[in-house]
PDB file of N, CA and C in Angstrom:
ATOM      1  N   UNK A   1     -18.514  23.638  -9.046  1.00  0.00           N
ATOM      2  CA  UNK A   1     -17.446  22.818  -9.585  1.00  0.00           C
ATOM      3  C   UNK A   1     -16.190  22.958  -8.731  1.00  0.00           C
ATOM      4  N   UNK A   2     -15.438  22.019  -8.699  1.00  0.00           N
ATOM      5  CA  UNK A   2     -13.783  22.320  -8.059  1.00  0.00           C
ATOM      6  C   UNK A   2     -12.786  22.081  -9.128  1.00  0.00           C
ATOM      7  N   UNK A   3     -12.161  22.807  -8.219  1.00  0.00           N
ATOM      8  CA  UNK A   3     -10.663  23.576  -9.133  1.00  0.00           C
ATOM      9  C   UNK A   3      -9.976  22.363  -9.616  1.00  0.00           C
ATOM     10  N   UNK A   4      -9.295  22.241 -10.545  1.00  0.00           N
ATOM     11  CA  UNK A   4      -8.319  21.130 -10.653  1.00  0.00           C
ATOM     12  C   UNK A   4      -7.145  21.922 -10.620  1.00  0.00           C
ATOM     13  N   UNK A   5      -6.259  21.183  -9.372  1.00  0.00           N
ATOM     14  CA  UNK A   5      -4.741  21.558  -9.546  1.00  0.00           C
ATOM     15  C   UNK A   5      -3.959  20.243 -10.184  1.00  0.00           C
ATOM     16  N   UNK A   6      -2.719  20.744 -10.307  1.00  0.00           N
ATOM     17  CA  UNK A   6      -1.781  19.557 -10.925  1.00  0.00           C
ATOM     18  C   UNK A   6      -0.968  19.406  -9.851  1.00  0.00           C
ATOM     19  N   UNK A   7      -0.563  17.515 -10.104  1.00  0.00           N
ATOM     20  CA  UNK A   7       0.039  17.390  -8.947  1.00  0.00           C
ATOM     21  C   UNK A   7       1.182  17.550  -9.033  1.00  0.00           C
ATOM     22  N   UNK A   8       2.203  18.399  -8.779  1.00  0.00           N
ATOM     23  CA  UNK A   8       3.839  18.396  -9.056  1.00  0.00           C
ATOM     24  C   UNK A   8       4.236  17.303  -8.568  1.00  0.00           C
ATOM     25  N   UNK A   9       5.958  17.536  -9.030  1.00  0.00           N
ATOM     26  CA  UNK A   9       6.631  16.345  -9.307  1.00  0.00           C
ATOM     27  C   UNK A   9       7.270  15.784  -7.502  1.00  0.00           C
ATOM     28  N   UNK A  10       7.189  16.695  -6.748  1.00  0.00           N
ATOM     29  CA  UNK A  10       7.508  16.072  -5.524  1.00  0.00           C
ATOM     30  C   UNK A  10       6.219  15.892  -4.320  1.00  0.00           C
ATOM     31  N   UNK A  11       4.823  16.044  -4.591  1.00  0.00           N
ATOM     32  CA  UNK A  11       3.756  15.673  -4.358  1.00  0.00           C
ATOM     33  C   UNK A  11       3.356  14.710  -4.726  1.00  0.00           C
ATOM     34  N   UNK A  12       3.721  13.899  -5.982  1.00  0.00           N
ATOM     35  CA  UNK A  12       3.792  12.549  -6.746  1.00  0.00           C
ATOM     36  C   UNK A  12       4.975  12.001  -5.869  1.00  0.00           C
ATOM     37  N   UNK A  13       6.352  11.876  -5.378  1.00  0.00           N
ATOM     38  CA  UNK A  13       6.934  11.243  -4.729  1.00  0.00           C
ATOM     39  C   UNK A  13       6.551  11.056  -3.384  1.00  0.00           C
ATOM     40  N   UNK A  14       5.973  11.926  -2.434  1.00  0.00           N
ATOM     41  CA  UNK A  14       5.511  11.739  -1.319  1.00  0.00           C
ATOM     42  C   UNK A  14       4.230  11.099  -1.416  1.00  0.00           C
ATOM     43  N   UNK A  15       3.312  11.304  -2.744  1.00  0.00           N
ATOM     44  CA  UNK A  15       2.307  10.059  -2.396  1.00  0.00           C
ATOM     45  C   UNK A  15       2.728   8.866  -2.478  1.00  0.00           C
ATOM     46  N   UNK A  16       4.011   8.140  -3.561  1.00  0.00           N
ATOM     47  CA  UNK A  16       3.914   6.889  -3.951  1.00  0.00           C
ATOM     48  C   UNK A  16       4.891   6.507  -2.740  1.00  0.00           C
ATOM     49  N   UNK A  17       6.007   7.406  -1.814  1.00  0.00           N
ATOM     50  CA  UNK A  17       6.173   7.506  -0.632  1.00  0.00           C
ATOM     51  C   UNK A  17       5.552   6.657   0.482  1.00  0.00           C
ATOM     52  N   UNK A  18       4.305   7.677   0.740  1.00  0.00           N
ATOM     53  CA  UNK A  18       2.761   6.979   1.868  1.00  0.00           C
ATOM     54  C   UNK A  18       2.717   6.003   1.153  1.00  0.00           C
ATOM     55  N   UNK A  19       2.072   5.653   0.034  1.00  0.00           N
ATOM     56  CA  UNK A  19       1.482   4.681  -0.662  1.00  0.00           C
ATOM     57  C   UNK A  19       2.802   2.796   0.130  1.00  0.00           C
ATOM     58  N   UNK A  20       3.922   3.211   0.084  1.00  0.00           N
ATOM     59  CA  UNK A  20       4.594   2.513   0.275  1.00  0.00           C
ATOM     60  C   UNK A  20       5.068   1.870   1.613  1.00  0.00           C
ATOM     61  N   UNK A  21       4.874   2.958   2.460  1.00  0.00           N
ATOM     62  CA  UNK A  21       4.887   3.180   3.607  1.00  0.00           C
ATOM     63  C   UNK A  21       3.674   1.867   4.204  1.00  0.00           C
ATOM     64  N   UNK A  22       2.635   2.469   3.856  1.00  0.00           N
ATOM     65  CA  UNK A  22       1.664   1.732   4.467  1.00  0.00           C
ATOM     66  C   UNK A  22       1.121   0.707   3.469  1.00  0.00           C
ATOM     67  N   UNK A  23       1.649   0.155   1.999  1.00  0.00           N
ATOM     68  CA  UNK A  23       1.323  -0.903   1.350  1.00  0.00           C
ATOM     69  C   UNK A  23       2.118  -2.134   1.801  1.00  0.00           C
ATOM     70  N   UNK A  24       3.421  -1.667   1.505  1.00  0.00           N
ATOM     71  CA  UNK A  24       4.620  -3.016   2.169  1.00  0.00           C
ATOM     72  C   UNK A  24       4.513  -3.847   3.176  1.00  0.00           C
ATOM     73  N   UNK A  25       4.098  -3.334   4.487  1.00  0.00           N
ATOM     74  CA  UNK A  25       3.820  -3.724   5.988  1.00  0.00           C
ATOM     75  C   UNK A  25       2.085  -4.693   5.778  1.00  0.00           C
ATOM     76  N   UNK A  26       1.231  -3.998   4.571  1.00  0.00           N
ATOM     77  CA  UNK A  26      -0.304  -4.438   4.865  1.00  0.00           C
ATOM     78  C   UNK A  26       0.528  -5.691   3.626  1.00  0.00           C
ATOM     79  N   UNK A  27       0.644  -5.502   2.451  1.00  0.00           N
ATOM     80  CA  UNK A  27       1.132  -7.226   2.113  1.00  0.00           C
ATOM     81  C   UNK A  27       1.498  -8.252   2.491  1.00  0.00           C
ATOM     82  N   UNK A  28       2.734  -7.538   3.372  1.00  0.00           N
ATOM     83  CA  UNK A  28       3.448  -8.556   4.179  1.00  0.00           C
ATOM     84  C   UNK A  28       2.689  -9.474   5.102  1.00  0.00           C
ATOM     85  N   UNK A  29       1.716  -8.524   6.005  1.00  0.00           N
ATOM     86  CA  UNK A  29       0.801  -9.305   6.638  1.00  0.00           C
ATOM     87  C   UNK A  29      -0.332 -10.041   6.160  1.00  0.00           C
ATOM     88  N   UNK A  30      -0.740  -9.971   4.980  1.00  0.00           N
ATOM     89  CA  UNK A  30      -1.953 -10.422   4.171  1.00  0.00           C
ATOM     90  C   UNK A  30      -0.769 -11.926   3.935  1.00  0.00           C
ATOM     91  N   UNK A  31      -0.018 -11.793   2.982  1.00  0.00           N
ATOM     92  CA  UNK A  31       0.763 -13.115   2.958  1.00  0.00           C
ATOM     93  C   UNK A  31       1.041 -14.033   4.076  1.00  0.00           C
ATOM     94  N   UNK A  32       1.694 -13.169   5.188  1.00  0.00           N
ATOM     95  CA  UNK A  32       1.884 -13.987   6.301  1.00  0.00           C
ATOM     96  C   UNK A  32       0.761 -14.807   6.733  1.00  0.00           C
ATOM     97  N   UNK A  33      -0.580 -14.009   6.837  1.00  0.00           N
ATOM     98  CA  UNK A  33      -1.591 -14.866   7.501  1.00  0.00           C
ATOM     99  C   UNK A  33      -2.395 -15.773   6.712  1.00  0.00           C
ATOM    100  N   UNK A  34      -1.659 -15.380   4.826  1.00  0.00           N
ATOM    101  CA  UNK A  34      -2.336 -16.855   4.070  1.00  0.00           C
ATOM    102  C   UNK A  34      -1.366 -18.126   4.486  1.00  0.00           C
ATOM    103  N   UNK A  35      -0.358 -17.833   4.778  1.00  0.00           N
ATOM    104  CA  UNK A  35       0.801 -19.363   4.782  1.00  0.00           C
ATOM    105  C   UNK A  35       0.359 -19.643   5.933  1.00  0.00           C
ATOM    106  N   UNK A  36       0.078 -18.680   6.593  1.00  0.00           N
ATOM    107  CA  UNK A  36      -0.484 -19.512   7.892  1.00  0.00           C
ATOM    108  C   UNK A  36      -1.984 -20.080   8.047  1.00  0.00           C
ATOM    109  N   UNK A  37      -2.659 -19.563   7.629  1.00  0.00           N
ATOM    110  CA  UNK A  37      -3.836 -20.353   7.533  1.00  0.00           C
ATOM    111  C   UNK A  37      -3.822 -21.300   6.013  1.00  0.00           C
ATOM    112  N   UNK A  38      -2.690 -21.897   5.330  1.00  0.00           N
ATOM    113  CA  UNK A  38      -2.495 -22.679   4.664  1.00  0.00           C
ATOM    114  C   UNK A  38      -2.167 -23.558   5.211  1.00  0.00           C
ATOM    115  N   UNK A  39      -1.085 -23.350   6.776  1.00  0.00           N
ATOM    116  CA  UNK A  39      -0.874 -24.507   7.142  1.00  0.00           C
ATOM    117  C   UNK A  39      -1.601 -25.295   8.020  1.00  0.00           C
ATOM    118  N   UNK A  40      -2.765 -24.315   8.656  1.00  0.00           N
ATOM    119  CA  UNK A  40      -4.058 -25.095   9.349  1.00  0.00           C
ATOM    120  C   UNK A  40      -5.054 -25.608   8.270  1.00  0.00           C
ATOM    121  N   UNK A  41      -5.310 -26.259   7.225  1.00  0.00           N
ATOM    122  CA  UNK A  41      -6.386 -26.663   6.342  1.00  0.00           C
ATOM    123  C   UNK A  41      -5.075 -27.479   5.461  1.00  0.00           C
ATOM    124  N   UNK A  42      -4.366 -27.983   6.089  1.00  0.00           N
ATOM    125  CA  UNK A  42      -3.334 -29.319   5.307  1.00  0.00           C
ATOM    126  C   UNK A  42      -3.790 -30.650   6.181  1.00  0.00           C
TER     127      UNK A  42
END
């Protein structure tokens, strides 16, 4: 079996941190390349 630790309260800010880090930039580009391939199929 493995251990369960708890995640403290500034191990929870540095994940949602990363999480942000590298979510913001991958949306941005997922959107960008729907408007753009929205505007090739008009």
């Amino acid at each position: 079996m493995t251990e369960h630790t708890d995640i403290s309260g500034q191990n929870t800010v540095k994940l949602v941190l990363a999480w942000a880090f590298v979510g913001i930039p991958l949306t941005w580009g997922v959107l960008q390349t729907l408007a753009n391939a929205m505007q090739l199929f008009q």
